[in-house]
N, C-alpha and C. Protein backbone atom coordinates (compact mmCIF):
# COMPACT_ATOMS: atom_id res chain seq x y z
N UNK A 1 89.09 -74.90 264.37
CA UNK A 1 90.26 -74.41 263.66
C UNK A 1 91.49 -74.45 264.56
N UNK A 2 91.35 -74.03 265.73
CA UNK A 2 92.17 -73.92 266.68
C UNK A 2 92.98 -75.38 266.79
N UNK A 3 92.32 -76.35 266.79
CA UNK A 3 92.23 -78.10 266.69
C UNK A 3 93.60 -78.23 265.80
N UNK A 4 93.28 -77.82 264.29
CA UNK A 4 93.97 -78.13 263.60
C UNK A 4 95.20 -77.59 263.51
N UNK A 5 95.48 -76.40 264.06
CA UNK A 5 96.42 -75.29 263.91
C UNK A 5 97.53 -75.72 264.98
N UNK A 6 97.19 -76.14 266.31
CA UNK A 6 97.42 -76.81 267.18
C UNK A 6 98.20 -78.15 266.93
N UNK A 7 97.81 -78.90 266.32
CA UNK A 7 98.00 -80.70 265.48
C UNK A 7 98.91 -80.33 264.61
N UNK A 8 99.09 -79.50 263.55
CA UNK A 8 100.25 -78.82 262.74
C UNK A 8 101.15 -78.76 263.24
N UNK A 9 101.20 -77.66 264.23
CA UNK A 9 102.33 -77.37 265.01
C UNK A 9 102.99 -78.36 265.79
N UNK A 10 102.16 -79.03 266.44
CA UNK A 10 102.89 -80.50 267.17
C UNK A 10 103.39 -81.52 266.10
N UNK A 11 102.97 -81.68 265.22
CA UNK A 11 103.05 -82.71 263.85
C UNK A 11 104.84 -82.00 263.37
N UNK A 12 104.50 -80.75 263.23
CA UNK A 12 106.42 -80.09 262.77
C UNK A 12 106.73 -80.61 263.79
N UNK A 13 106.91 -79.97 265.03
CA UNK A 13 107.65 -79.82 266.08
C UNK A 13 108.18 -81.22 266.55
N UNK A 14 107.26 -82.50 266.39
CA UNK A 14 107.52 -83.92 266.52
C UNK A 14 108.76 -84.27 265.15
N UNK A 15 108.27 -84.43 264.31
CA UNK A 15 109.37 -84.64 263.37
C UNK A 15 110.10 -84.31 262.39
N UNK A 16 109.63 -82.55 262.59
CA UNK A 16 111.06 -81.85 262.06
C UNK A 16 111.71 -81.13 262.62
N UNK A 17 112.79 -81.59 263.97
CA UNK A 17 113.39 -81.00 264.97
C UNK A 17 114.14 -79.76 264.21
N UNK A 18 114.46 -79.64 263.24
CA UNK A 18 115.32 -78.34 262.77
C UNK A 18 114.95 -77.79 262.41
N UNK A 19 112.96 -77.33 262.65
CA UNK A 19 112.48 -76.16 262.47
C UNK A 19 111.72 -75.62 264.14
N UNK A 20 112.35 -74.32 264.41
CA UNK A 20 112.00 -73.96 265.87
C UNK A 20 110.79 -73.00 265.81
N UNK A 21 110.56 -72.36 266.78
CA UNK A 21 110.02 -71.10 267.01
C UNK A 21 108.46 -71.45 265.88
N UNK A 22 107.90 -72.79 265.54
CA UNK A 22 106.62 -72.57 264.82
C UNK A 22 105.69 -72.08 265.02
N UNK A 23 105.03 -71.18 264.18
CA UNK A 23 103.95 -70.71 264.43
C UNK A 23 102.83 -70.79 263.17
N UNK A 24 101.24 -71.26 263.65
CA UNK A 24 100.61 -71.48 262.14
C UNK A 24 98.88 -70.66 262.46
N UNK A 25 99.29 -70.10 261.50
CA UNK A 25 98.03 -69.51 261.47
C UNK A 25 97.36 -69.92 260.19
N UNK A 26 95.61 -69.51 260.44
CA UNK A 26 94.55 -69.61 259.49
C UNK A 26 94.99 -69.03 258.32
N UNK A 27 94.14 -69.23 257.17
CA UNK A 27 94.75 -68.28 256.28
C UNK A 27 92.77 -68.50 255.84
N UNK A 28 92.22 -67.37 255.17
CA UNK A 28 90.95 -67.28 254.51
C UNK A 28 91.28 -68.53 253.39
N UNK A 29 90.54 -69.00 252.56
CA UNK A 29 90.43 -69.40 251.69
C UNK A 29 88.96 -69.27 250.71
N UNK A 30 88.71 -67.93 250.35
CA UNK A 30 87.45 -68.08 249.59
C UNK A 30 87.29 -68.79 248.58
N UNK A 31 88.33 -69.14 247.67
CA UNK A 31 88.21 -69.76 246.47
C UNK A 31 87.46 -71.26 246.59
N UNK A 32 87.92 -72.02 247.77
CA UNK A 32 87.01 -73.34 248.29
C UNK A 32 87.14 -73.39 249.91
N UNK A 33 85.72 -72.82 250.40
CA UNK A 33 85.64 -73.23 252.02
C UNK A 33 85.48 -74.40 252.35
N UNK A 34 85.72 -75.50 251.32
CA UNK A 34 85.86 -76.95 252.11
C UNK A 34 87.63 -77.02 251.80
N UNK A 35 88.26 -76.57 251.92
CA UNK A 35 89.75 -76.27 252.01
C UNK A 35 90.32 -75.51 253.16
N UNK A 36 90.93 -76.03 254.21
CA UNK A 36 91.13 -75.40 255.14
C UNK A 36 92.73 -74.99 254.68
N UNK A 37 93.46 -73.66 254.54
CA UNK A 37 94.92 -73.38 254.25
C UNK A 37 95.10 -73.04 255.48
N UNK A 38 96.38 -73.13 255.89
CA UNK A 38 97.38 -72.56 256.77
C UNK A 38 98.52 -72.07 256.58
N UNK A 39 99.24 -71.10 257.02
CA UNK A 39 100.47 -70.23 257.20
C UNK A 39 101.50 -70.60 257.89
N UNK A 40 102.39 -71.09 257.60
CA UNK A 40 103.18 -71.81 258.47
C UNK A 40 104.50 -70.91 258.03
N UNK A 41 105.23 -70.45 259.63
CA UNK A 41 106.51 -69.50 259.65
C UNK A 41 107.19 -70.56 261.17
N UNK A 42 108.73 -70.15 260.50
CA UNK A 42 109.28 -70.62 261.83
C UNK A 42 111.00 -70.45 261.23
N UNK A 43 111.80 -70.97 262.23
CA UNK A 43 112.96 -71.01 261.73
C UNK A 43 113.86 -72.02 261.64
N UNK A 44 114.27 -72.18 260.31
CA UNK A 44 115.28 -73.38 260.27
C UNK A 44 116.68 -73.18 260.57
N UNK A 45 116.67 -74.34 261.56
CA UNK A 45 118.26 -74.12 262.66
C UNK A 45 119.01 -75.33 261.87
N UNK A 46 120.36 -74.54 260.93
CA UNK A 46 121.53 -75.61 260.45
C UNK A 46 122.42 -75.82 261.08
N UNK A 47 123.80 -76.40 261.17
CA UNK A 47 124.46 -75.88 261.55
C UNK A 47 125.56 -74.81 261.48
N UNK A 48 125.35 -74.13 260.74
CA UNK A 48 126.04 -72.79 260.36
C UNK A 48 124.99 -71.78 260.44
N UNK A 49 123.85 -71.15 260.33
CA UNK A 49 123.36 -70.30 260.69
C UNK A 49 121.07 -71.08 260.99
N UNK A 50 120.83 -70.37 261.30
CA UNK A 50 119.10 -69.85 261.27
C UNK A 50 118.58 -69.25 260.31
N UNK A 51 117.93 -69.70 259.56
CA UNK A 51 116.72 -68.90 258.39
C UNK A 51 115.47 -68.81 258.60
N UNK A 52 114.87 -67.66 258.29
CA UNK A 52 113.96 -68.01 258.48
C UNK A 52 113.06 -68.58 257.45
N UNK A 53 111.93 -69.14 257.62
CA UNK A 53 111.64 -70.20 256.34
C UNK A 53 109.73 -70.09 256.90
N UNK A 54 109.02 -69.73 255.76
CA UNK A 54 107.63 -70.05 255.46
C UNK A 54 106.75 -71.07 254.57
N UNK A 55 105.91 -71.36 254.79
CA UNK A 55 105.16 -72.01 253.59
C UNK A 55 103.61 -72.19 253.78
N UNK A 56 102.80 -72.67 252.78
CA UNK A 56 101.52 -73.00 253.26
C UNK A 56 100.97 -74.22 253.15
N UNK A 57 100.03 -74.72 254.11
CA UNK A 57 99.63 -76.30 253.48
C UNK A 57 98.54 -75.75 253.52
N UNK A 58 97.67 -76.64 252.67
CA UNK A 58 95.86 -77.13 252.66
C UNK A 58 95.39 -78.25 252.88
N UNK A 59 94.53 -78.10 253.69
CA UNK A 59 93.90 -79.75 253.98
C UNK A 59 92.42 -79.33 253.31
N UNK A 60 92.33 -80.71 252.47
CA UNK A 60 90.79 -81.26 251.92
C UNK A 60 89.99 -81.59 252.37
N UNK A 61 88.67 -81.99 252.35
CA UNK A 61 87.92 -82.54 253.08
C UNK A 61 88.03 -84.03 253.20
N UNK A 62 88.96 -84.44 252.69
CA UNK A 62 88.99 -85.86 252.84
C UNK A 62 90.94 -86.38 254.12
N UNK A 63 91.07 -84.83 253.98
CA UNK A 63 91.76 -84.79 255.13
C UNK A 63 93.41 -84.80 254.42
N UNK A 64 93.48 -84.96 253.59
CA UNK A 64 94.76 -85.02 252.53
C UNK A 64 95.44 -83.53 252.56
N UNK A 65 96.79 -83.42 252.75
CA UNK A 65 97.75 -82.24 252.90
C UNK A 65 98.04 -81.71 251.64
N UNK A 66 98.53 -80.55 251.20
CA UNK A 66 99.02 -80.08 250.10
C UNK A 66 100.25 -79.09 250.74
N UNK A 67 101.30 -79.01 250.95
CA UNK A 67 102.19 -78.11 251.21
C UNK A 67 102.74 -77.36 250.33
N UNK A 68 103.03 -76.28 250.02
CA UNK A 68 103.70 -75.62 249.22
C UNK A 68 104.27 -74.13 249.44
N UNK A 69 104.64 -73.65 248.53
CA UNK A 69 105.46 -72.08 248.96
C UNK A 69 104.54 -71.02 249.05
């Protein structure tokens, strides 16, 4: 888990420079344990101010992303 949570964070941090400070954590998913979700918080730097901004993705077992709010 650590693997993936890790790969996330470098994956933002590589090519979406205008989100800082990422951080991603596990999230449970009982509804399907072949669904790994994650928690993704960090802050988006504009140029007029910082927000802060969340969301979650899921990866499948076939390795395919789902991002959403």
């Amino acid at each position: 888990m650590d693997f993936c949570r890790r790969s996330i964070r470098a994956s933002i941090e590589k090519y979406e420079p205008r989100l800082r400070n990422v951080v991603v954590n596990s999230v449970p998913n009982e509804d399907d344990p072949f669904h790994l979700r994650f928690e993704i918080r960090a802050q988006l730097v504009t140029e007029r101010e910082v927000l802060p901004v969340s969301f979650y993705t899921t990866l499948d077992s076939a390795g395919q992303a789902d991002v959403g709010r």
